[in-house]
N, C-alpha and C. Protein backbone atom coordinates (compact mmCIF):
# COMPACT_ATOMS: atom_id res chain seq x y z
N UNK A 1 0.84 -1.16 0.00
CA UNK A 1 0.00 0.00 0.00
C UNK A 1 0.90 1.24 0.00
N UNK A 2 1.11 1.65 -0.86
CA UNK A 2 1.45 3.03 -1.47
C UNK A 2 1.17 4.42 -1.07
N UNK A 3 1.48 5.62 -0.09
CA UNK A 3 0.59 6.73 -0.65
C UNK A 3 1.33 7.68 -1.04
N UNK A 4 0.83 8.82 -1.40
CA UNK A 4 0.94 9.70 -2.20
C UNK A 4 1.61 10.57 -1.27
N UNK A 5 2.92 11.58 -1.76
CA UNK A 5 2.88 12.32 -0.60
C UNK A 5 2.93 13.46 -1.40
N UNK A 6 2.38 14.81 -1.00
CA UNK A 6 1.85 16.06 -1.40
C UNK A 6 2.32 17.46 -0.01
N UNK A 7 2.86 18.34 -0.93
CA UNK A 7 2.92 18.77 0.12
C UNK A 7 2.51 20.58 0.07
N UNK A 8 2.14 21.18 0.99
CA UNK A 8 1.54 22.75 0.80
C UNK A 8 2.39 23.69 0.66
N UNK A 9 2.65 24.75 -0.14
CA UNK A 9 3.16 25.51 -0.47
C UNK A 9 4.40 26.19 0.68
N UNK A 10 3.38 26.18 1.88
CA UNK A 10 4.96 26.90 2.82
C UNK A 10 5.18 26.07 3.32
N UNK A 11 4.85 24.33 3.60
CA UNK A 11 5.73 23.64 4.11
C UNK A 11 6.82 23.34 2.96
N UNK A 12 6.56 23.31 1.39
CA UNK A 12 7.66 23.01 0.72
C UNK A 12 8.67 24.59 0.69
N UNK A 13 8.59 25.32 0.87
CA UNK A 13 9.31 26.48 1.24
C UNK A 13 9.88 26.44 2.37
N UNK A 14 9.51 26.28 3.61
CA UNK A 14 10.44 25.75 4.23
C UNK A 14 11.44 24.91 4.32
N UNK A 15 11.10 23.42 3.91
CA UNK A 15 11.87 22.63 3.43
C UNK A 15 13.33 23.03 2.93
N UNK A 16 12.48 23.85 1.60
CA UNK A 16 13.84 24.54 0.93
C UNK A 16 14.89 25.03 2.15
N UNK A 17 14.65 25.64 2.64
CA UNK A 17 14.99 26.66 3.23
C UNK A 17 16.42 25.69 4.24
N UNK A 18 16.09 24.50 4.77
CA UNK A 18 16.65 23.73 5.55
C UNK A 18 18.35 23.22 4.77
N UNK A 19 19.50 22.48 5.23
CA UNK A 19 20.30 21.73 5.15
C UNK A 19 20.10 20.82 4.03
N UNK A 20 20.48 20.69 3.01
CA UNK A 20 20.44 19.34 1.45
C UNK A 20 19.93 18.14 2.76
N UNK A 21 21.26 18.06 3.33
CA UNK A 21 21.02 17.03 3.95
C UNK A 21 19.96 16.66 5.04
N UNK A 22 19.36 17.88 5.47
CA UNK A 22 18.27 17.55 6.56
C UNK A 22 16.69 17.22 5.44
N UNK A 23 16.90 18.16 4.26
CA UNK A 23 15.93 17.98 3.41
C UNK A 23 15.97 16.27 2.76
N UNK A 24 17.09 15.94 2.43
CA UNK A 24 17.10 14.42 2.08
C UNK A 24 16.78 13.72 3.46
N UNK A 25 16.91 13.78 4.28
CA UNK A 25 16.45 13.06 5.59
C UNK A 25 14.93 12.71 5.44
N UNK A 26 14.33 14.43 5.83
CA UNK A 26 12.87 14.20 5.74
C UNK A 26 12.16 13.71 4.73
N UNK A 27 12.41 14.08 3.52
CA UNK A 27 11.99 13.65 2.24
C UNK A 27 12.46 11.43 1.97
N UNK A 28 13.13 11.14 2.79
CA UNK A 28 13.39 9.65 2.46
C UNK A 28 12.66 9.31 3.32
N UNK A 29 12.18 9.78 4.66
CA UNK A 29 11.64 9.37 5.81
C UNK A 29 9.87 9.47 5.25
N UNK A 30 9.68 10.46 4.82
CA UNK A 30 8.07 10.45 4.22
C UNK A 30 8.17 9.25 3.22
N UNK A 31 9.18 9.66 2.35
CA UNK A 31 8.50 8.40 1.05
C UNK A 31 9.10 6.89 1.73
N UNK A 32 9.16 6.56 2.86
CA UNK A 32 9.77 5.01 3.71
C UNK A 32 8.03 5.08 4.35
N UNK A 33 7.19 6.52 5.39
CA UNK A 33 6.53 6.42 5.54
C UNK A 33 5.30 5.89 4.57
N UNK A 34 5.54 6.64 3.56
CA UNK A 34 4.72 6.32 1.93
C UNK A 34 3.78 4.95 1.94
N UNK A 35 5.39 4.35 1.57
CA UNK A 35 5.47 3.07 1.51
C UNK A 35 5.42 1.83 2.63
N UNK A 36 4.75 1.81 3.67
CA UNK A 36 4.97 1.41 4.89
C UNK A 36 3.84 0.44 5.17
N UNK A 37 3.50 -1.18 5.35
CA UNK A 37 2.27 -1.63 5.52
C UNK A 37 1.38 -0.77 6.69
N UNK A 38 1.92 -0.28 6.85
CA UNK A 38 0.84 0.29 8.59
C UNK A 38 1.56 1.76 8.87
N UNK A 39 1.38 2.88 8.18
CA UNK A 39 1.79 4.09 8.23
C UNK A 39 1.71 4.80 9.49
N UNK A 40 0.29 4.31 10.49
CA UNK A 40 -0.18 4.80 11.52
C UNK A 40 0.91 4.09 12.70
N UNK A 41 1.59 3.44 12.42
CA UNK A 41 2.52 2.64 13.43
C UNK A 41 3.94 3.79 13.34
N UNK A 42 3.82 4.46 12.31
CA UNK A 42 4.97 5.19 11.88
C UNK A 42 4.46 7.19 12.61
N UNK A 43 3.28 7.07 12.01
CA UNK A 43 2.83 8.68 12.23
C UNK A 43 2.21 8.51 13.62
N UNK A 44 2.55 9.73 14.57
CA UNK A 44 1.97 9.42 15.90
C UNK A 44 0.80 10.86 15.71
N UNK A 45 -0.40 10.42 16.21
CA UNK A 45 -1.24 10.97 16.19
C UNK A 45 -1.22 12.31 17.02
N UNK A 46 -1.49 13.60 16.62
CA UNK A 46 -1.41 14.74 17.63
C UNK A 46 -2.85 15.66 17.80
N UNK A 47 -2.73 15.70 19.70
CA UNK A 47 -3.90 15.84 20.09
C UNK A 47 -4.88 16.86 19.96
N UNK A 48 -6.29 16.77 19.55
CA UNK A 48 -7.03 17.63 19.88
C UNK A 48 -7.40 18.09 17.96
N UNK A 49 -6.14 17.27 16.89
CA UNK A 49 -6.60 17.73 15.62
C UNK A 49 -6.82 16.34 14.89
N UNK A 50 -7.02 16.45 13.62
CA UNK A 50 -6.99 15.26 12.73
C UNK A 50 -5.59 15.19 12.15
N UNK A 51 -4.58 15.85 12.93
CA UNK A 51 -3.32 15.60 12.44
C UNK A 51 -2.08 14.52 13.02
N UNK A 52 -0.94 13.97 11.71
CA UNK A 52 -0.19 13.38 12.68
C UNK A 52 1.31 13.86 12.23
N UNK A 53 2.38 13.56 13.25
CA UNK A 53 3.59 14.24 13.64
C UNK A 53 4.78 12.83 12.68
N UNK A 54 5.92 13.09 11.61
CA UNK A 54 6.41 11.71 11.75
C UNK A 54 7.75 12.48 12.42
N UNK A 55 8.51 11.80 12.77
CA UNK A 55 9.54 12.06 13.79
C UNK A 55 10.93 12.00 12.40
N UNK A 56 11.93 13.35 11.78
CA UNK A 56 12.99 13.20 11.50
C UNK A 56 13.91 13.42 12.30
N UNK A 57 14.86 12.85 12.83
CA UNK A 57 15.60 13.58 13.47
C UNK A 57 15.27 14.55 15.04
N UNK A 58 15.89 15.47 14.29
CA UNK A 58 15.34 17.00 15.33
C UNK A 58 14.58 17.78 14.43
N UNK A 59 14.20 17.32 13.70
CA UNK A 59 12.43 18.13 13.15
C UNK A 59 10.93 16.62 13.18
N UNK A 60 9.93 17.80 12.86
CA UNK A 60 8.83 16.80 12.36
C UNK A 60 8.13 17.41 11.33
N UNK A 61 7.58 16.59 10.93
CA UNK A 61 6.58 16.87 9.65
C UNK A 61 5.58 16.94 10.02
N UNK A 62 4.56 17.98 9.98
CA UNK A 62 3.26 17.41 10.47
C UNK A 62 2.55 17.72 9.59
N UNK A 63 1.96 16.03 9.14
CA UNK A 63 0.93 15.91 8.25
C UNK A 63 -0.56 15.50 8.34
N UNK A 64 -1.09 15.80 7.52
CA UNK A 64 -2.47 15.05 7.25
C UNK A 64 -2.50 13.56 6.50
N UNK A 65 -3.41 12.86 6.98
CA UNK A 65 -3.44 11.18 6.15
C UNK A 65 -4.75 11.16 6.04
N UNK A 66 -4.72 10.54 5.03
CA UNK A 66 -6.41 11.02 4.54
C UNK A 66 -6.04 9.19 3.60
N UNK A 67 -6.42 8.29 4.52
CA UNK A 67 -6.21 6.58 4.40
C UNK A 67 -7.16 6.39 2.54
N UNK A 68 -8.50 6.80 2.15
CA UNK A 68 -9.21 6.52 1.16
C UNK A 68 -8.57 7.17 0.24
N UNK A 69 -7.70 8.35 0.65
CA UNK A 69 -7.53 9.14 -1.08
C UNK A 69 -5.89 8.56 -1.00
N UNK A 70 -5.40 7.60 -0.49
CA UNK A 70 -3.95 6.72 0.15
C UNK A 70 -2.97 8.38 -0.16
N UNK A 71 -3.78 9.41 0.34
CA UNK A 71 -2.39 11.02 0.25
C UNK A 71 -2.28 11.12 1.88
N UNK A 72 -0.58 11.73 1.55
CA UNK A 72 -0.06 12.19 3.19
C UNK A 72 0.07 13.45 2.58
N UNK A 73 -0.62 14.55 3.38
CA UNK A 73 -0.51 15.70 2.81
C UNK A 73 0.61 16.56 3.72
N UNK A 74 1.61 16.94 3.76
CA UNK A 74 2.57 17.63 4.71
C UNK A 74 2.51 19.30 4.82
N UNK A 75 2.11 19.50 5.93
CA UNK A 75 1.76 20.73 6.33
C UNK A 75 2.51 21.53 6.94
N UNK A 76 3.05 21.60 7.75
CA UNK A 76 3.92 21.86 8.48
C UNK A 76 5.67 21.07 8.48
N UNK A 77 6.73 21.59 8.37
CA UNK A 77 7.99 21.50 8.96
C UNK A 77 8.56 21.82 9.96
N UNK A 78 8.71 21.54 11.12
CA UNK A 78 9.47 22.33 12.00
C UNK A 78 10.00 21.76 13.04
N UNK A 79 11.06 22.59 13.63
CA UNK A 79 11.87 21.76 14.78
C UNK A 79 11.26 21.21 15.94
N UNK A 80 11.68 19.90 16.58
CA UNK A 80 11.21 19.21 17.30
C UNK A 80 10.82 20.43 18.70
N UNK A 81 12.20 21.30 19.28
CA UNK A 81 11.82 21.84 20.25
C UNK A 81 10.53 22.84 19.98
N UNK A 82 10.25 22.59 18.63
CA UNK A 82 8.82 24.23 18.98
C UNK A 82 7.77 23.48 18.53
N UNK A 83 7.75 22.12 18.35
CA UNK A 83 6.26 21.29 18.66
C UNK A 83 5.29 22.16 19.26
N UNK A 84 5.57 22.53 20.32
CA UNK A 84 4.54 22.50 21.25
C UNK A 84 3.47 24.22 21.12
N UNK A 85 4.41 24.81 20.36
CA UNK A 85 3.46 25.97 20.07
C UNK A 85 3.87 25.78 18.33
N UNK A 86 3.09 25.29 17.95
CA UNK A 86 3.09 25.17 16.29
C UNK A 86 1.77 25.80 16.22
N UNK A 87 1.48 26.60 15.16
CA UNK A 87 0.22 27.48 14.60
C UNK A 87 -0.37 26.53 13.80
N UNK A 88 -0.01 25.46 13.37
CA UNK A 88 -0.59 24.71 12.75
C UNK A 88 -2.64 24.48 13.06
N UNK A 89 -2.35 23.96 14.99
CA UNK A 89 -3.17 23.46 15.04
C UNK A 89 -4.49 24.78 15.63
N UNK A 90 -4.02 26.00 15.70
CA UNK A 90 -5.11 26.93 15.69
C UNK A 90 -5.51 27.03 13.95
N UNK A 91 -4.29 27.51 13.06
CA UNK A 91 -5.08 27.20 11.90
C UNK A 91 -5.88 26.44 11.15
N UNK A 92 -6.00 25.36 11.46
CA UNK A 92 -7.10 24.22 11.22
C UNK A 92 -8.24 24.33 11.75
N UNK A 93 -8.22 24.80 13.22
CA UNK A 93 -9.54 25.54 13.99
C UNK A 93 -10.44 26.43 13.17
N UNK A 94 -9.24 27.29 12.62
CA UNK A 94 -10.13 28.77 12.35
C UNK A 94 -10.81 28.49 11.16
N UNK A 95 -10.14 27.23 10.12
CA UNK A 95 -10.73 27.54 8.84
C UNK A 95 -11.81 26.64 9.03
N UNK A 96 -12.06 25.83 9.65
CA UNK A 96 -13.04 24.65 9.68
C UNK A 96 -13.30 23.73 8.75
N UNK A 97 -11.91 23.44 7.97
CA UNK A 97 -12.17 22.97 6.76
C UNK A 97 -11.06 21.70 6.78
N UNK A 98 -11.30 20.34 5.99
CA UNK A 98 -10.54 19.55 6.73
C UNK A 98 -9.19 20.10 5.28
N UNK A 99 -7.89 19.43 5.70
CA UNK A 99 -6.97 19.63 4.76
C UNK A 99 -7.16 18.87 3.36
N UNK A 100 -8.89 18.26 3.01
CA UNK A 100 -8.51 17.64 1.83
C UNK A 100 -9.27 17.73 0.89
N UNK A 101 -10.02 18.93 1.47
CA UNK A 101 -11.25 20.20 0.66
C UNK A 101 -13.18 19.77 1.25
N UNK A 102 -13.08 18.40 1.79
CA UNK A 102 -14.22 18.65 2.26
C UNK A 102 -14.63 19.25 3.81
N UNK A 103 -15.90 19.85 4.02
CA UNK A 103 -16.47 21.10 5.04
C UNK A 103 -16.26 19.78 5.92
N UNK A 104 -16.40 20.21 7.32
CA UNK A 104 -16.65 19.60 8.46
C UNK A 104 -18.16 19.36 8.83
N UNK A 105 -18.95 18.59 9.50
CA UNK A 105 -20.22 18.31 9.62
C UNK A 105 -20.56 19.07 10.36
């Protein structure tokens, strides 16, 4: 089982922005996640959103998995120490919209 990995405009700008080598890190670590019988054994779920965290190093990715459309959508880049105040998860609040274009119920 295969998925797709996709990623949003300022997380791939960030990316850029990082070490060749920290960018080949994360980028082999998503497409290993990709490709993984059980992805959810790999992505740890983070609380309070429909999002999950995969662990590179001293950064994370935090993506969306959306299992029916088999896409990991990557939203966020950022260092492990600023987890904990990432804007990520107020921005998902505010728009009410899930990351894979359909409304919330």
């Amino acid at each position: 089982m295969t998925f797709e990995v996709r990623w949003t405009e300022t997380s791939f700008r960030k990316l850029q922005k990082l070490d060749p080598n920290i960018q080949k890190r994360i980028v082999a670590e998503l497409d290993e996640a990709a490709a993984a019988d059980d992805i959810f054994a790999i992505a740890k779920r983070l609380t309070g959103v429909n999002l999950y965290s995969i662990r590179v190093g001293d950064y994370r990715a935090i993506t969306g998995i959306e299992k029916n459309k088999m896409v990991i959508l990557v939203v966020e880049v950022i260092e492990a120490r600023s987890t904990r105040n990432c804007k990520v998860r107020g921005h998902i609040r505010i728009t009410g919209a899930s990351l894979f274009g359909s409304r919330r119920p």
